[in-house]
Protein backbone atom coordinates (compact mmCIF):
# COMPACT_ATOMS: atom_id res chain seq x y z
CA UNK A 1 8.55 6.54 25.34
CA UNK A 2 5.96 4.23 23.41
CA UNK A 3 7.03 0.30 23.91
CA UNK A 4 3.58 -0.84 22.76
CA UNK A 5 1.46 0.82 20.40
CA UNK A 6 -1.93 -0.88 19.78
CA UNK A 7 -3.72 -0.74 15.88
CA UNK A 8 -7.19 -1.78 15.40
CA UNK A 9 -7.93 -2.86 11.65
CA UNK A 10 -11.46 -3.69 10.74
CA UNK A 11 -10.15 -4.77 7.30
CA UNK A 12 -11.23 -2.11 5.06
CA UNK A 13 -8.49 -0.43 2.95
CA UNK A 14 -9.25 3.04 4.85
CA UNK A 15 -8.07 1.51 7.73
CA UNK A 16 -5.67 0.54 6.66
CA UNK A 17 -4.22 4.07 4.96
CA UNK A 18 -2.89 4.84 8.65
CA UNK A 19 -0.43 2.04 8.34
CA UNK A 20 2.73 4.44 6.77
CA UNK A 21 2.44 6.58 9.85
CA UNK A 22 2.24 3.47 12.36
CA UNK A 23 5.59 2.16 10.60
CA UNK A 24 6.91 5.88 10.90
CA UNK A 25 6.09 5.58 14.53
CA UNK A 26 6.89 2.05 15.83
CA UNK A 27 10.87 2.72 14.09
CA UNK A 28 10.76 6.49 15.62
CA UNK A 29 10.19 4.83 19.04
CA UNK A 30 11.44 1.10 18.59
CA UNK A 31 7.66 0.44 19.90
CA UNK A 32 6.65 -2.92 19.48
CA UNK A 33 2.90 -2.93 17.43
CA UNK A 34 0.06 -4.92 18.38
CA UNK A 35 -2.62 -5.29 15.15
CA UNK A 36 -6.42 -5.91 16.54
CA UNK A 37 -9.40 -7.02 14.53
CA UNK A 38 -12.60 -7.18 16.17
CA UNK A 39 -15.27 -9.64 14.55
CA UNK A 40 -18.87 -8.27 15.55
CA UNK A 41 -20.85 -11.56 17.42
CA UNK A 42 -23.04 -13.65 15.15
CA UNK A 43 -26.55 -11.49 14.65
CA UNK A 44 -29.24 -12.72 17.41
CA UNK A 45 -31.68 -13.11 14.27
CA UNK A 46 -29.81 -15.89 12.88
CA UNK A 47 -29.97 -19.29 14.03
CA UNK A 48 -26.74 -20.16 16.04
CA UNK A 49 -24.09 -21.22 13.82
CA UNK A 50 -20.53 -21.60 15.33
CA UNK A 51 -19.34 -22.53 11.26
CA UNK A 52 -20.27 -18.75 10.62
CA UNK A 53 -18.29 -17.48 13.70
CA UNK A 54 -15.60 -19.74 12.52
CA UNK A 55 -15.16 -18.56 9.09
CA UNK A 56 -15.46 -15.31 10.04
CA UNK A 57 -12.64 -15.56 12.88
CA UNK A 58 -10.34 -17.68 10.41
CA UNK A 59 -10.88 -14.62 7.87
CA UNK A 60 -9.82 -12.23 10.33
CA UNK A 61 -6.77 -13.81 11.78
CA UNK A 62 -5.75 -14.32 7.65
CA UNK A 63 -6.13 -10.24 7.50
CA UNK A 64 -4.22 -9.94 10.52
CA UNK A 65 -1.74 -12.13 9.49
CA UNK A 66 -0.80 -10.60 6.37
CA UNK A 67 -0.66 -7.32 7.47
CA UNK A 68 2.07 -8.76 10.31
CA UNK A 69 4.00 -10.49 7.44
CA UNK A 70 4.52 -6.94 5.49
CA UNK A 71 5.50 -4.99 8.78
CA UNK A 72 7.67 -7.79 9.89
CA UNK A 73 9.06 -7.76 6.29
CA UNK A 74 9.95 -4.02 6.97
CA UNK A 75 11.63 -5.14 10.11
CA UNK A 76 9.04 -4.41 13.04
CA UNK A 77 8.27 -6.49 15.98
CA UNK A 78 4.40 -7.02 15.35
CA UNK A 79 2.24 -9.57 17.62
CA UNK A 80 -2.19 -9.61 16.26
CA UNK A 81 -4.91 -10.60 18.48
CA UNK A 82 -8.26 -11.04 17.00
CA UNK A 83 -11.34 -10.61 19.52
CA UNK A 84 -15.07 -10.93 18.49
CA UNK A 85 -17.28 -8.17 20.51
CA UNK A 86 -18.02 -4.73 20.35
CA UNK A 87 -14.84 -2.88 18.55
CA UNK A 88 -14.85 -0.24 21.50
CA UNK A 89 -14.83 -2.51 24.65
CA UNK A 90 -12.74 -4.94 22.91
CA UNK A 91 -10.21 -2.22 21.82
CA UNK A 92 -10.00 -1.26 25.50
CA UNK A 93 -9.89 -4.77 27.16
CA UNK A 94 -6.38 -5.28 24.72
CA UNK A 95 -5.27 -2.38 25.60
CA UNK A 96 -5.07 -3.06 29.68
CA UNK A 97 -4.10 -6.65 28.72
CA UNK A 98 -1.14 -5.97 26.83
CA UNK A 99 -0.45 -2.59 28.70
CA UNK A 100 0.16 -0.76 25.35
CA UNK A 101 1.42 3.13 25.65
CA UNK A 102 -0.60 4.48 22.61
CA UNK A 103 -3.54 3.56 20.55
CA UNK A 104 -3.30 5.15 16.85
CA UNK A 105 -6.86 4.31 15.18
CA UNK A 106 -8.51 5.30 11.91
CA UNK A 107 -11.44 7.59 11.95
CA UNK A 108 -14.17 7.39 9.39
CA UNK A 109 -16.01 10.40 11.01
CA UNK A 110 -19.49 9.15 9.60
CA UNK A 111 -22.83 7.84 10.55
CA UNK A 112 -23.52 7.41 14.37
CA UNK A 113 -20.41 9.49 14.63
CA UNK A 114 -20.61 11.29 18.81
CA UNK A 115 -18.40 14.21 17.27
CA UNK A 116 -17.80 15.83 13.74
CA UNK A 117 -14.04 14.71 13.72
CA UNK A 118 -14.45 11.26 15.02
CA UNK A 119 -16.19 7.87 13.97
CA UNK A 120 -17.75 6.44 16.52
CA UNK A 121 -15.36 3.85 18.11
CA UNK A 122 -12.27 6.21 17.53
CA UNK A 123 -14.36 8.78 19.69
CA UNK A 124 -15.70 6.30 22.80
CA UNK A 125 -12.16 4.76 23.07
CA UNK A 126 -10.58 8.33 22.54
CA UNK A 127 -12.60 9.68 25.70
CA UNK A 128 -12.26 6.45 27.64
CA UNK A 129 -8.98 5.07 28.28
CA UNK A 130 -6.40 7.16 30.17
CA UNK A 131 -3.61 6.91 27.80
CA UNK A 132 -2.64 8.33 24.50
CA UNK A 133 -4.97 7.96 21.50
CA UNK A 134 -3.99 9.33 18.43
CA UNK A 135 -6.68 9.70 15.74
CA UNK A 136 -6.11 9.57 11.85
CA UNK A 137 -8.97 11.26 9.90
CA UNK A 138 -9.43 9.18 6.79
CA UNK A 139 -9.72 10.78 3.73
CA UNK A 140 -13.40 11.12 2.20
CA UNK A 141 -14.13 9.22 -0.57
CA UNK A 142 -16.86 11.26 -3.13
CA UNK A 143 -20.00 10.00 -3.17
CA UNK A 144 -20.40 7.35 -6.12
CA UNK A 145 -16.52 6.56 -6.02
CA UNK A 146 -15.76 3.21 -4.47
């Protein structure tokens, strides 16, 4: 049913909690898994600095790639993109490029959330792409506890 299933990452270690239930997934379905970081662009208020961009995109793609390594190790098929943009629009655009069949995405459900349940991204690119999205609520973390 799902050939291509499509995770954003931004990183973080709560994003990164959905990752047992991808793996449960991908082998339930034999779906191949596509891992997607999205670097936000280089502040306007900064003068232009392509080193910054640079470092930043190298970092990503080195979070990306380690990820792969420990799903490959467990014996999935795993291809990473990294894109620099706005997470929601860039989540999207991958998804029609690579034609993936679900989107599973971690939900912080906090500030500038547009629903209760859902951060912000999860809930634009839940409402605007006509294929499944399926939305892990991350656990809370109490306040003072990093």
């Amino acid at each position: 049913m799902y050939k291509t299933i499509l995770v954003p990452l931004d990183g973080s270690d709560l994003a990164a909690s959905i990752l047992e239930h991808v793996v449960t997934l991908a082998r339930g379905y034999g779906a191949r898994l596509l891992l997607l970081t999205v670097g936000q662009p280089q502040p306007v208020a900064l003068p232009p600095s392509g080193d910054l961009q640079l470092t930043l995109t190298f970092q990503a793609e080195d979070y990306v790639d380690r990820v792969r390594a420990s799903l490959a190790a467990q014996g999935l098929e795993v291809i990473t993109t990294v894109r620099i943009g706005e997470p929601d629009s860039e989540i999207l655009e991958v998804a029609q490029r690579h034609q993936v069949d679900l989107i599973i995405i971690n939900s912080r459900g906090g500030e500038g959330a547009l629903s209760p349940f859902f951060g912000s991204v999860a809930a634009k690119v839940a409402g605007a792409f006509p294929i499944p999205v399926l939305v892990f609520h991350a656990p809370r973390v109490p306040e003072g506890v990093e």
